[in-house]
Protein backbone atom coordinates (compact mmCIF):
# COMPACT_ATOMS: atom_id res chain seq x y z
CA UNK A 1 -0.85 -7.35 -1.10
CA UNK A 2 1.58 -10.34 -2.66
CA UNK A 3 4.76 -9.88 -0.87
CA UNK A 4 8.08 -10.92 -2.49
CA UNK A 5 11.53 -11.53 -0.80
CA UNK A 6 14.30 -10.52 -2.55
CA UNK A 7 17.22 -10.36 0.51
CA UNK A 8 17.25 -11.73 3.75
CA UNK A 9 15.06 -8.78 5.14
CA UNK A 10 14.02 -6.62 1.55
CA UNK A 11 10.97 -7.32 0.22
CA UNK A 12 8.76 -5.58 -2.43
CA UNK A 13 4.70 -6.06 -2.75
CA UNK A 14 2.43 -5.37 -4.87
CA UNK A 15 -1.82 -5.53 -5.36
CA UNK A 16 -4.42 -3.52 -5.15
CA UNK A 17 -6.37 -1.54 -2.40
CA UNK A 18 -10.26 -1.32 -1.67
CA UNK A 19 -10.97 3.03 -1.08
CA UNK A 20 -13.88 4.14 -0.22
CA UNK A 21 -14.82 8.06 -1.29
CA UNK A 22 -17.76 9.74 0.32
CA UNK A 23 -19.27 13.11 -1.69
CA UNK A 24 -21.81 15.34 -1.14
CA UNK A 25 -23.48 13.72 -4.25
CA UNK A 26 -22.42 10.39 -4.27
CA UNK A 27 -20.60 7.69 -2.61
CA UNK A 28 -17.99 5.69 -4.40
CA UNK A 29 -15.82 2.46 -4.03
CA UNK A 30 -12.85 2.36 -6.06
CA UNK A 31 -9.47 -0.07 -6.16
CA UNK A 32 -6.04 1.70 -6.76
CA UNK A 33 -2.86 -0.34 -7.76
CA UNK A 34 -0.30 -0.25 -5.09
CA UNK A 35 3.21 -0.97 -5.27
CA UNK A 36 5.72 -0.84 -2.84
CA UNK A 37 8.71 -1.91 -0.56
CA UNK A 38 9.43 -2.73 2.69
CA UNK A 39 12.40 -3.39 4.88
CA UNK A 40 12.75 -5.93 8.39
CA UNK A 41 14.69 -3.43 11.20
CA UNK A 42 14.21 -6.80 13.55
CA UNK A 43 12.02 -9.62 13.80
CA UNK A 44 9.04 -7.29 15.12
CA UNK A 45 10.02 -4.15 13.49
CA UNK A 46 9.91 -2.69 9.77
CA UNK A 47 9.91 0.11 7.60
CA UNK A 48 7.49 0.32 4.30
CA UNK A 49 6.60 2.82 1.62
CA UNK A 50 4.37 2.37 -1.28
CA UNK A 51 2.77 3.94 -4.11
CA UNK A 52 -0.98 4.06 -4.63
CA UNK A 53 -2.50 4.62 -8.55
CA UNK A 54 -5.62 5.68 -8.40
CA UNK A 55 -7.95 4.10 -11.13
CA UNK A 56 -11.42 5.22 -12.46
CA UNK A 57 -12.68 8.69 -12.58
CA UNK A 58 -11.90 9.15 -8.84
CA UNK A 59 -7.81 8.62 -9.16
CA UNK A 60 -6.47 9.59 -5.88
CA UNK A 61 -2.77 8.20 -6.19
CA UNK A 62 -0.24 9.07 -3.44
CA UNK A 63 2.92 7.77 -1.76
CA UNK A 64 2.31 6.29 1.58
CA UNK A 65 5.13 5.67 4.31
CA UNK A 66 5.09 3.41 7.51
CA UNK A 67 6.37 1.13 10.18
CA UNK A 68 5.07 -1.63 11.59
CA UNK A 69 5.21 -4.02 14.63
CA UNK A 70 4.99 -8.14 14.20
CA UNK A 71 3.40 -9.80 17.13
C-alpha cells in the first residue's frame, strides 16, 4: 500500500490486496481495493484501520482494524 503523510504522525494509504479464496469447487485469487488510515502513538507504535472492496464475483469487502510495532 502507497502511504501518504498528511500531519506529523497521520497518514492515509491506499492500494490493493492479493486474497486468496479456497471452495469446495474451486480455488480463487482475487485483489480488493483497500483504503485506509493510520496514526503514529510513538516511534514504534501505531494504530490503523482500513477498508477492503472486494472486486470480481468473489467481493468480500470488510473494515479491518490494527496496531502495529516498528523495529
Amino acid at each position: 500500500m502507497a502511504k501518504y503523510e498528511l500531519a506529523d504522525s497521520f497518514h492515509l494509504m491506499a492500494g490493493p490486496s492479493l486474497n486468496y479464496f479456497t471452495e469446495l469447487e474451486e480455488e480463487k485469487f482475487k485483489i480488493n481495493v483497500d483504503f485506509g488510515a493510520s496514526y503514529d502513538i510513538s516511534e514504534e507504535f501505531d494504530v490503523n484501520a482500513k477498508y477492503s472492496l472486494g472486486t470480481g464475483d468473489v467481493a468480500i469487502s470488510g473494515i479491518f482494524i490494527g496496531a502495529g510495532y516498528k523495529f
